[in-house]
Protein backbone atom coordinates (compact mmCIF):
# COMPACT_ATOMS: atom_id res chain seq x y z
CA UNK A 1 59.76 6.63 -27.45
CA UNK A 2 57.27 9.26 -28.54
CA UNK A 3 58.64 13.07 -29.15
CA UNK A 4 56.65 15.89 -29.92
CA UNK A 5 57.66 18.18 -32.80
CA UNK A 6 56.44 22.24 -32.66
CA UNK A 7 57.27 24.96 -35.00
CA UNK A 8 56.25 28.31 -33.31
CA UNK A 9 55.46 31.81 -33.70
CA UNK A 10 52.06 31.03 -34.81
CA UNK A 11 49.27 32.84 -32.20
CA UNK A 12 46.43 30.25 -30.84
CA UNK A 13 43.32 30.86 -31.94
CA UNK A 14 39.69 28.47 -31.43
CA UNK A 15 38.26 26.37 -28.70
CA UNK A 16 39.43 24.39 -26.42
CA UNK A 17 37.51 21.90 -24.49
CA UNK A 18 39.00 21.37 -20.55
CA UNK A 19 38.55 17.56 -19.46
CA UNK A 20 37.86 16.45 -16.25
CA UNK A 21 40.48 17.05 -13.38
CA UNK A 22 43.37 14.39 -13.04
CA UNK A 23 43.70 15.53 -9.30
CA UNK A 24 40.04 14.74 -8.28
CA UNK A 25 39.60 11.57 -10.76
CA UNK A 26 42.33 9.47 -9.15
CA UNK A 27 40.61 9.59 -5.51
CA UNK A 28 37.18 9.72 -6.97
CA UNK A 29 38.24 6.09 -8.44
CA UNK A 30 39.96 4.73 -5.14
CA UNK A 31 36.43 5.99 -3.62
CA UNK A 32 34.66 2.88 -5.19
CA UNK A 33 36.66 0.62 -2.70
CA UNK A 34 34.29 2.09 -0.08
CA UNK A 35 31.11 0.79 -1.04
CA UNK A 36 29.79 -2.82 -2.49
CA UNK A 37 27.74 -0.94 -5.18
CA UNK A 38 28.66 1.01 -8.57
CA UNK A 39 30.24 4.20 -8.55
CA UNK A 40 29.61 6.06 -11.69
CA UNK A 41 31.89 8.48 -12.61
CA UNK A 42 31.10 11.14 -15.75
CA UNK A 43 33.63 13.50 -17.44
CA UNK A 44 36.84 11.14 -16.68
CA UNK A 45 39.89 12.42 -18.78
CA UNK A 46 41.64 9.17 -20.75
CA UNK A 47 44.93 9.90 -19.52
CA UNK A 48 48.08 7.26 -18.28
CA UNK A 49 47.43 8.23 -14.72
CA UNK A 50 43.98 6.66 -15.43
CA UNK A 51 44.73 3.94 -16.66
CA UNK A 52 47.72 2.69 -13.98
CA UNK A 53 45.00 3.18 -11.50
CA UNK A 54 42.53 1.31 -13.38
CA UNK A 55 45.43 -1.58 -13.28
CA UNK A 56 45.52 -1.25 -9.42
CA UNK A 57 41.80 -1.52 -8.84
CA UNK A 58 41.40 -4.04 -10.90
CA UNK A 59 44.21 -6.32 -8.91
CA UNK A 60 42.14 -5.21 -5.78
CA UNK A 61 39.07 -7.02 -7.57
CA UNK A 62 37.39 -3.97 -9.02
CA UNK A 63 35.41 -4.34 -11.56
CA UNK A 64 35.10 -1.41 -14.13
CA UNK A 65 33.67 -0.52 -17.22
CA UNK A 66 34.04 2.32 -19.61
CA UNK A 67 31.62 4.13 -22.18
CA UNK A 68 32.20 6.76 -24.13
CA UNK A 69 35.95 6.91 -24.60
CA UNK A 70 35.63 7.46 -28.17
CA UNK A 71 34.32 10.93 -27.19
CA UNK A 72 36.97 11.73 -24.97
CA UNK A 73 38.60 14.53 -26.42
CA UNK A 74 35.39 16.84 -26.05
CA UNK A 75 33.10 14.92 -23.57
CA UNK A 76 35.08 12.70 -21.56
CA UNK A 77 34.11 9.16 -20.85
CA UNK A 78 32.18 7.65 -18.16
CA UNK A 79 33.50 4.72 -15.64
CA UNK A 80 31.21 2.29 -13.61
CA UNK A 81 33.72 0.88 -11.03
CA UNK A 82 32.08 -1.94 -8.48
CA UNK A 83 34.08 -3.55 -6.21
CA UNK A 84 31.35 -6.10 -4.93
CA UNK A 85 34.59 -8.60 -3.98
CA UNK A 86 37.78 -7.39 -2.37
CA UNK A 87 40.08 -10.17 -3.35
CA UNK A 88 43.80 -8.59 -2.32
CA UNK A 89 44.35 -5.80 0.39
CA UNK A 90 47.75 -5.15 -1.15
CA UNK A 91 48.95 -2.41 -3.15
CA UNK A 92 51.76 -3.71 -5.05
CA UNK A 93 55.14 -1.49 -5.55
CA UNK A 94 55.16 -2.57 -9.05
CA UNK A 95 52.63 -0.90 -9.68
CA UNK A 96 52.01 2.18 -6.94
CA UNK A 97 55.77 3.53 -8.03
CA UNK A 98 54.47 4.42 -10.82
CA UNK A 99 52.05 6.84 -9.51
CA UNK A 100 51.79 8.24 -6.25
CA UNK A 101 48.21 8.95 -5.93
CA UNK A 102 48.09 4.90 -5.58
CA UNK A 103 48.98 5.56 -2.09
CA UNK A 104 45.10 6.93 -1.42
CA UNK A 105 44.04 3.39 -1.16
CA UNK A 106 45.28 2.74 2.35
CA UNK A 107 42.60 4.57 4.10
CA UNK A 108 39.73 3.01 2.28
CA UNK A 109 40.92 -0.79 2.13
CA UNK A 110 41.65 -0.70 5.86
CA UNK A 111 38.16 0.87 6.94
CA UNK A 112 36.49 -1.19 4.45
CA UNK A 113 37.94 -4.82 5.60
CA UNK A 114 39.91 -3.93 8.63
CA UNK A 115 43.60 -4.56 6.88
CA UNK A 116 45.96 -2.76 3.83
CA UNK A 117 49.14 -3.81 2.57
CA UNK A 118 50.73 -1.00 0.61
CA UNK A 119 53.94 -0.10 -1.27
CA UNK A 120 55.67 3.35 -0.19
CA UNK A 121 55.54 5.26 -3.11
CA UNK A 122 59.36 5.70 -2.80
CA UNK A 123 61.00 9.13 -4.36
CA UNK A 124 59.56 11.61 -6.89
CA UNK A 125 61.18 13.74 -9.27
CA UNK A 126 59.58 16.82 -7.32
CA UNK A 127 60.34 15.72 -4.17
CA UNK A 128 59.75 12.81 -1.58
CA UNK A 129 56.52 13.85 -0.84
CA UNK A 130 56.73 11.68 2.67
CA UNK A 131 53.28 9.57 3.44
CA UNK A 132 54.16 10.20 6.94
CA UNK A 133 50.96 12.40 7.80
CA UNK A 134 48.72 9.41 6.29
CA UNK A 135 50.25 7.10 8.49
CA UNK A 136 50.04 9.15 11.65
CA UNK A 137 45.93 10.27 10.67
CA UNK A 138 45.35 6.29 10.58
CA UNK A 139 47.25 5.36 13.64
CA UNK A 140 44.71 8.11 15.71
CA UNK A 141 41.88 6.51 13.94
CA UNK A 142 42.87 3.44 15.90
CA UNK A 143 44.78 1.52 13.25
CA UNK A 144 48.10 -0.27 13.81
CA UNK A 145 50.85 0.43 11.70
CA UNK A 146 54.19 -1.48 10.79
CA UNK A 147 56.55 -0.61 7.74
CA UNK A 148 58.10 -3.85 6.63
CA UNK A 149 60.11 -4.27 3.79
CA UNK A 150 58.84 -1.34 2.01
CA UNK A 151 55.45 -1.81 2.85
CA UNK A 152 53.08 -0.20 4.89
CA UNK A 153 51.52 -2.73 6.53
CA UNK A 154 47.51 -1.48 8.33
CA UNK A 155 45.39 -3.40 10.88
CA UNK A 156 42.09 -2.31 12.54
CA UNK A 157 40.08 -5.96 13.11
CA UNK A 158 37.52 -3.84 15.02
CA UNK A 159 37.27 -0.84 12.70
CA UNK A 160 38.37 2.61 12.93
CA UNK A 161 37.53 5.26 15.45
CA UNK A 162 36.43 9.06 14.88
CA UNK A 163 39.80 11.14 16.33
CA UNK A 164 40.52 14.48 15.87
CA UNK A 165 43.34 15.01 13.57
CA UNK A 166 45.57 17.77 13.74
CA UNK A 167 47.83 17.74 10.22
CA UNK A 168 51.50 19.94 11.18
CA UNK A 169 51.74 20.70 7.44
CA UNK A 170 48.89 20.82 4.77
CA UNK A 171 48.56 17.56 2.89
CA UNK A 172 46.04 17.42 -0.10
CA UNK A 173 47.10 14.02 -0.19
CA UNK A 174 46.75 12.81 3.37
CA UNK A 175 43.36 14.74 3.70
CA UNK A 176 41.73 12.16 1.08
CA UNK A 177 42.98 9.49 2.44
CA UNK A 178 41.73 10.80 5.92
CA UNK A 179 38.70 11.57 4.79
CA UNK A 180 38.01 8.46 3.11
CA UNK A 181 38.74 6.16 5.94
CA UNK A 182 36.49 8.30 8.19
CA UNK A 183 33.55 7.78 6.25
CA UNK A 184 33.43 4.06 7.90
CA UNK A 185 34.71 5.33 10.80
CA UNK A 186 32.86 4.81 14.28
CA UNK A 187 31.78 8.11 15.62
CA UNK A 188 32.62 11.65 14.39
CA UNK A 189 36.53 12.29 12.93
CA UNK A 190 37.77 15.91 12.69
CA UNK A 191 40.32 16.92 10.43
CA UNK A 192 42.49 20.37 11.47
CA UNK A 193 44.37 22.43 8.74
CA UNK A 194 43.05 20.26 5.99
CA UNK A 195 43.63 21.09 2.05
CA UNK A 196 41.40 23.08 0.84
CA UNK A 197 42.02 22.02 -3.01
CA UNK A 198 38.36 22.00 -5.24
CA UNK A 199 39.49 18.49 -5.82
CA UNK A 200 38.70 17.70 -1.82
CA UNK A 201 35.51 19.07 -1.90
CA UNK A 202 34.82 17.33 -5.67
CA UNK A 203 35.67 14.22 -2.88
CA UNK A 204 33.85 15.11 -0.62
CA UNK A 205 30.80 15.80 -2.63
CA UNK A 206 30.98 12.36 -4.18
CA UNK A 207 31.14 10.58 -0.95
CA UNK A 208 28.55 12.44 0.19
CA UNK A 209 26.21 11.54 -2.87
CA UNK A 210 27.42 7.88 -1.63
CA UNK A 211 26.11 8.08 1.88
CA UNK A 212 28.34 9.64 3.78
CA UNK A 213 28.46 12.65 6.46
CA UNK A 214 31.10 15.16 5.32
CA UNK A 215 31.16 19.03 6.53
CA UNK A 216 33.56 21.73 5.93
CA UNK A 217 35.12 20.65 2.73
CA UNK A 218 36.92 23.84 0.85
CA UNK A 219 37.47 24.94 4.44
CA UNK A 220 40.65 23.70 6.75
CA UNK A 221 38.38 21.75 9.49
CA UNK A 222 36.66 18.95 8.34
CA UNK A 223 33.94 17.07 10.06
CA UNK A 224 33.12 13.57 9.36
CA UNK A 225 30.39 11.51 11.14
CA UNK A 226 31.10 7.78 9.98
CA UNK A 227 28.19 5.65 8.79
CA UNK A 228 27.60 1.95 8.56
CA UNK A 229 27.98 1.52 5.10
CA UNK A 230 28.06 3.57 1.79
CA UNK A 231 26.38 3.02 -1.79
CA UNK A 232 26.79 3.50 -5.30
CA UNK A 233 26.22 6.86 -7.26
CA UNK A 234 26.64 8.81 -9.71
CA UNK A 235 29.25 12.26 -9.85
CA UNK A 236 30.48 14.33 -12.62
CA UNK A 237 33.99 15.35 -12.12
CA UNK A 238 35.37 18.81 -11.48
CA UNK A 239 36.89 20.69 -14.50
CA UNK A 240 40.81 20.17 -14.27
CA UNK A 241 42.05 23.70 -12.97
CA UNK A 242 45.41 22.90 -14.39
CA UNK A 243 44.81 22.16 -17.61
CA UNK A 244 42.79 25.58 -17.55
CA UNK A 245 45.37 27.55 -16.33
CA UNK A 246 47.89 25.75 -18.70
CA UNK A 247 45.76 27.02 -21.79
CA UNK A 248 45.48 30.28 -20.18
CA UNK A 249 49.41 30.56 -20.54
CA UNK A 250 49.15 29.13 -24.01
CA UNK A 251 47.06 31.89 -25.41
CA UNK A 252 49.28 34.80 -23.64
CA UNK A 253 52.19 33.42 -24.93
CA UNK A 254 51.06 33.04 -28.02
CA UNK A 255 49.49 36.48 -28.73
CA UNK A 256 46.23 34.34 -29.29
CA UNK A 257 42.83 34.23 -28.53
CA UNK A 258 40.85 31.12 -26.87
CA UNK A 259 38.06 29.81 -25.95
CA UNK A 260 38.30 27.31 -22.67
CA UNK A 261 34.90 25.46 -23.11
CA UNK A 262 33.94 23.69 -19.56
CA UNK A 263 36.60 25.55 -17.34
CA UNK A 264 35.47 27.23 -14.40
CA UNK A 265 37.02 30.55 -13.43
CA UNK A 266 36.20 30.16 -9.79
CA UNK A 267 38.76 27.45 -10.05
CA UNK A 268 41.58 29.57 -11.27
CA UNK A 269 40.47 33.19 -10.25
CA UNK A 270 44.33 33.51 -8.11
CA UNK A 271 46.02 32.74 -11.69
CA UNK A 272 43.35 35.47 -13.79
CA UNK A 273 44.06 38.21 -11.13
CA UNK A 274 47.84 37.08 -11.35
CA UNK A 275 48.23 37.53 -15.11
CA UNK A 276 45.76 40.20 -15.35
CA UNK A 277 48.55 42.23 -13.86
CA UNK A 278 51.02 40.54 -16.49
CA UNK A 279 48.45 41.77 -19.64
CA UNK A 280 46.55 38.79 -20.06
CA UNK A 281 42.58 39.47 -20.08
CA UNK A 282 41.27 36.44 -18.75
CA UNK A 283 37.53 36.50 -18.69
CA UNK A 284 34.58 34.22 -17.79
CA UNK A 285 31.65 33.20 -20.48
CA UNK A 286 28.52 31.62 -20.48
CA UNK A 287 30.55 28.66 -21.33
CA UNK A 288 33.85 28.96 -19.74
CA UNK A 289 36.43 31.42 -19.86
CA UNK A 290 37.74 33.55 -22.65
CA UNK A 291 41.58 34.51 -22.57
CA UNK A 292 43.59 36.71 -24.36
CA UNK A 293 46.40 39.76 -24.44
CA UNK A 294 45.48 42.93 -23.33
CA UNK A 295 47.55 44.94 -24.61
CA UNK A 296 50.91 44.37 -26.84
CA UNK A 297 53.88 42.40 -24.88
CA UNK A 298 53.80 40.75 -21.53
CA UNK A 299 54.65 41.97 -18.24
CA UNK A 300 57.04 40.45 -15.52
CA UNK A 301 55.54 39.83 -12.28
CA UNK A 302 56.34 37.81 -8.98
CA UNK A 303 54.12 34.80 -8.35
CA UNK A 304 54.54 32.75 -5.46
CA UNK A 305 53.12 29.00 -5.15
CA UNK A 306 50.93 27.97 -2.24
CA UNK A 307 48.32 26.05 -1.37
CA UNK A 308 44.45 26.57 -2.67
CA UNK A 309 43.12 29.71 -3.20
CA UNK A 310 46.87 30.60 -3.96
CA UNK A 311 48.73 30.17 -7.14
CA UNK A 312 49.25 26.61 -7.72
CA UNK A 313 52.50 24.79 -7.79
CA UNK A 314 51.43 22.52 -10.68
CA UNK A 315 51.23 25.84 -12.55
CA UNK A 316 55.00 27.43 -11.57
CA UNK A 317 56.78 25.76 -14.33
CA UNK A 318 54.29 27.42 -17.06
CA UNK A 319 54.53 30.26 -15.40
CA UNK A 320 57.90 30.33 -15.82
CA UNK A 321 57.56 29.93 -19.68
CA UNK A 322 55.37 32.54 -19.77
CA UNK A 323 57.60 35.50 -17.75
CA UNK A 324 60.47 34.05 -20.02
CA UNK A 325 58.85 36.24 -22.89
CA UNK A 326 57.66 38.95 -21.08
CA UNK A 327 58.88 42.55 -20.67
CA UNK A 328 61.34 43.03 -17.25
CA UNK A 329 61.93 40.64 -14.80
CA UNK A 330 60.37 37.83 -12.97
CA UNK A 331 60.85 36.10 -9.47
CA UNK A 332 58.89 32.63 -9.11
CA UNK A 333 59.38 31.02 -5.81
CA UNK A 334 58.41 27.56 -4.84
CA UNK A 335 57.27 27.06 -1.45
CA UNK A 336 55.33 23.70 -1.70
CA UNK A 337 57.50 21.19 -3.26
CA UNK A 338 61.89 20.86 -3.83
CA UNK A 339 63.54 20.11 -6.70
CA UNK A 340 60.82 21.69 -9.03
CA UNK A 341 63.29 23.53 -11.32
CA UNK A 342 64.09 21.23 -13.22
CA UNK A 343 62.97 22.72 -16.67
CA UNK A 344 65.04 25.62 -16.03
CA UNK A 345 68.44 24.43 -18.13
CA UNK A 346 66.26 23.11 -20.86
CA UNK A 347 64.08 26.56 -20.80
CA UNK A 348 67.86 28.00 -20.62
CA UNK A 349 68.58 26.10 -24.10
CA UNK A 350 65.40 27.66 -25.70
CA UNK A 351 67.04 31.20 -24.52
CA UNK A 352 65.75 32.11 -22.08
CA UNK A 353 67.21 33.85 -18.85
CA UNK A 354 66.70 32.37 -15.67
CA UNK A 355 69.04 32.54 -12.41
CA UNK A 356 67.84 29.80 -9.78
CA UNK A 357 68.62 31.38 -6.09
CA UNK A 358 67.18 28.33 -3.54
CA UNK A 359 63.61 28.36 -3.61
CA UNK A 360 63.52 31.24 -6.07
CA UNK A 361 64.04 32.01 -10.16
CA UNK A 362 64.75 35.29 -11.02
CA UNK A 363 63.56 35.11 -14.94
CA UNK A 364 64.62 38.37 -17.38
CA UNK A 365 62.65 38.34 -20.04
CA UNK A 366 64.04 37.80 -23.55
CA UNK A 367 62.77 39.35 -26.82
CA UNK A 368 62.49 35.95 -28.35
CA UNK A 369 62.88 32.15 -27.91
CA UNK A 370 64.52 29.83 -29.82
CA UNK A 371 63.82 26.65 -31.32
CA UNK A 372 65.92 23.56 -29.36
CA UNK A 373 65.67 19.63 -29.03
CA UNK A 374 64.84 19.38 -25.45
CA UNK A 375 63.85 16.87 -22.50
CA UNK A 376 60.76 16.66 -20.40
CA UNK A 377 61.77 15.74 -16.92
CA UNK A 378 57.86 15.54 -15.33
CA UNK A 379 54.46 16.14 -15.75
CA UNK A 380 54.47 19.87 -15.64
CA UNK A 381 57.78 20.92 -16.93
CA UNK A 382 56.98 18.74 -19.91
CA UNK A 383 53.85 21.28 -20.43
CA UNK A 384 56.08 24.37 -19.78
CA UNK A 385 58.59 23.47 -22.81
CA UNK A 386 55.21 23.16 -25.20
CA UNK A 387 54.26 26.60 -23.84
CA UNK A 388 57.72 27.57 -24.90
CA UNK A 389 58.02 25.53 -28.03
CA UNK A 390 55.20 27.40 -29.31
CA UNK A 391 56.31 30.65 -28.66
CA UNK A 392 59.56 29.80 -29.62
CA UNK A 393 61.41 31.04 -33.34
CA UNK A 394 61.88 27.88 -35.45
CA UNK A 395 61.37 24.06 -34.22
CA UNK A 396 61.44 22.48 -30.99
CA UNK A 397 61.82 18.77 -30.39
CA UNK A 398 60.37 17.76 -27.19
CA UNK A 399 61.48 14.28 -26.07
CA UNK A 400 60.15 11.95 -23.36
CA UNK A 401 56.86 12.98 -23.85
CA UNK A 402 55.63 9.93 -21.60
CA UNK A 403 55.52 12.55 -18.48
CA UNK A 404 53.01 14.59 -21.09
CA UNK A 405 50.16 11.95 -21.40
CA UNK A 406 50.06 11.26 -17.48
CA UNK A 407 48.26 14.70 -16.93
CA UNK A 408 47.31 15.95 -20.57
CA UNK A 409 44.40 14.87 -22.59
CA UNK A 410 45.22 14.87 -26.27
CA UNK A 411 47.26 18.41 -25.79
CA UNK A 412 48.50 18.11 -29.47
CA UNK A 413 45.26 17.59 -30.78
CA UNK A 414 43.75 20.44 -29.03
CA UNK A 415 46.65 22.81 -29.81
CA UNK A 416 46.62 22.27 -33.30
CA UNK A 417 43.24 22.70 -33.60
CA UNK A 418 43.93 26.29 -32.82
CA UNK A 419 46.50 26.90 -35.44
CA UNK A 420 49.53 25.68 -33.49
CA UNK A 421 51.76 23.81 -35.75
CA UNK A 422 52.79 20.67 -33.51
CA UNK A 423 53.10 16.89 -33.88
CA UNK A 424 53.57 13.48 -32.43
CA UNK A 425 56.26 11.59 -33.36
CA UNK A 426 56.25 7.75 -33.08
CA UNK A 427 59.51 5.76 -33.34
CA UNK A 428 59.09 2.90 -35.37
């Protein structure tokens, strides 16, 4: 199993290039399912989560090609997906436990041919993240729903039917899927407190270019008028936000200098005025955004997560690795999912000092950090202990580095292009 090996202290400094979002590539993909034509989709990071979808559409009777992958690290690569035939309406749990987002092809295989079969997605390390509010959006669109041996099992033999749809909670999730399914829809389908992610209006923009009649995206009521049929077209997807605000962090706690070629600030403007207030000058460029200290050592300062425009939970555990270097004290409270602390005891073993009260982390800043072998327990919190590896005084081993590759392009290529001194290692 691959580690990653970082000796730190050294400050970032260089360019890096920020792929295409993770977030809006997955539904982008399941999007193809909606139409008989090719979907063409530029600027697609090469990442696992990619690739186990590409698995899934492929069993669904996708076809899909890729171009350009060799270019990936700066450009991205481009996917033509067609899925002409539909030869299985079932989502296997095989493969859908291995990512959630494989969930988001319910709403398209039923309105496309009337009937889904699909896995529950089962636990998360972050949280159950219940499909509950998909279910109950499809059931007012007219579709019948059983769950049968671990299945969610969809009918609608005489299509779906425009609803209004009032979500109790905010789903990004559930939204796309929603919004999908309404785009075959008969009649006009309202969605109430929708997300409000830039990866749902990247969707809906895409569909759009495809045909369909989407309003309101980026707001929380969303109006769909459902059309006959959609075609191909060709998007370019939305800078990843994430990966942005992740390199962000990098540079502050670092004491370096970047470059983010491609990123949008618009995209992460909650996270610049956030650290702004923490001594981090994060400013955008002609090409992107340029980030760096403002002045000397960091600043504590309270963040809390919530939904777009607010501070995003996929960036709390960075976060975290940031304040656990900076001057005072800290508290970071998670209000979207449970059970995302996780990388506090191995942040602990670096030396930091964090107290976890509930929902909250009060983090005291330490002078330094410290070198430690160390375990990756998801996506994010495997980004938070590079942040802190590279900060850190002497060498960190990061292991299970699996959780790295399903949401970063390359990361030790692009770090070390910038001076960091960090490593793959491959057991033989």
């Amino acid at each position: 199993m691959d580690r990653i090996r970082i000796r730190g202290g050294k400050p970032l400094s260089g360019t890096i290039p920020i792929g295409g979002a993770k977030n809006a590539a997955l539904p982008l993909m399941i999007a193809a399912l909606l139409t008989d034509e090719t979907l063409t989709l530029r600027h697609v990071p090469v990442l696992a989560d990619i690739t186990t979808l590409q698995h899934l559409l492929v069993q669904h009777g996708c076809t899909i090609t890729l171009t350009g992958a060799e270019s990936a690290h700066e450009h991205g690569h481009a996917l033509q997906l067609n899925a002409r035939r539909i030869v299985s309406t079932t989502a296997p749990y095989d493969l859908v436990r291995r990512m959630r987002a494989s969930v988001l092809v319910l709403g398209p295989l039923l309105a496309r041919c009337g009937e889904a079969r699909v896995s529950l997605p089962g636990g998360c390390a972050i949280g159950t993240r219940p499909v509950d509010l998909h279910v109950k959006g499809l059931e007012r669109l007219g579709a019948k729903i059983d769950l049968r041996g671990g299945y969610i099992e969809a009918s609608a033999p005489q299509g779906l039917k425009g609803a209004e749809i009032n979500f109790t909670t905010v789903s990004v999730g559930a939204t796309e899927n929603l919004m999908m399914a309404a785009t075959l829809a008969d009649g006009q389908t309202t969605l109430v407190n929708a997300a409000r992610e830039p990866e749902i209006v990247d969707l809906a923009v895409c569909l759009n270019a495809m045909g369909a009649k989407i309003e309101g995206a980026g707001n929380d009521r969303i109006t769909i008028t459902g059309v006959k049929k959609l075609h191909g077209a060709e998007h370019t997807v939305v800078p990843d936000r994430i990966e942005t605000g992740t390199y962000i962090m990098a540079a502050a706690i670092t004491g370096g200098e970047l470059d983010l070629v491609g990123a949008r600030y618009d995209l992460v403007s909650a996270v610049a005025v956030g650290l702004q207030s923490a001594g981090v000058a994060v400013t955008e460029t002609a090409k992107g955004i340029h980030v760096r200290r403002s002045n000397g050592r960091l600043n504590g300062i309270d963040v809390m997560t919530e939904p777009f425009p607010g501070f995003p939970t996929d960036l709390q555990a960075q976060m975290m690795a940031l304040m656990s270097t900076a001057d005072g004290a800290a508290m970071i409270t998670e209000t979207i999912f449970e059970n995302r602390f996780m990388h506090v005891p191995e942040l602990c073993r670096m030396g930091a000092n964090i107290n976890v009260h509930g929902s909250s982390a009060m983090v005291r800043g330490v002078a330094h950090l410290n070198g430690a072998e160390v375990m990756a327990t998801d996506l994010r919190a495997s980004v938070s202990l590079v942040l802190a590896g590279l900060a850190a005084e002497g060498e960190t081993i990061i292991n299970r580095v699996y959780h790295l590759d399903r949401g970063y392009e390359r990361v030790e290529e692009k770090l070390a292009a910038c001076g960091a001194e960090i490593e793959r290692l491959t057991d033989d």
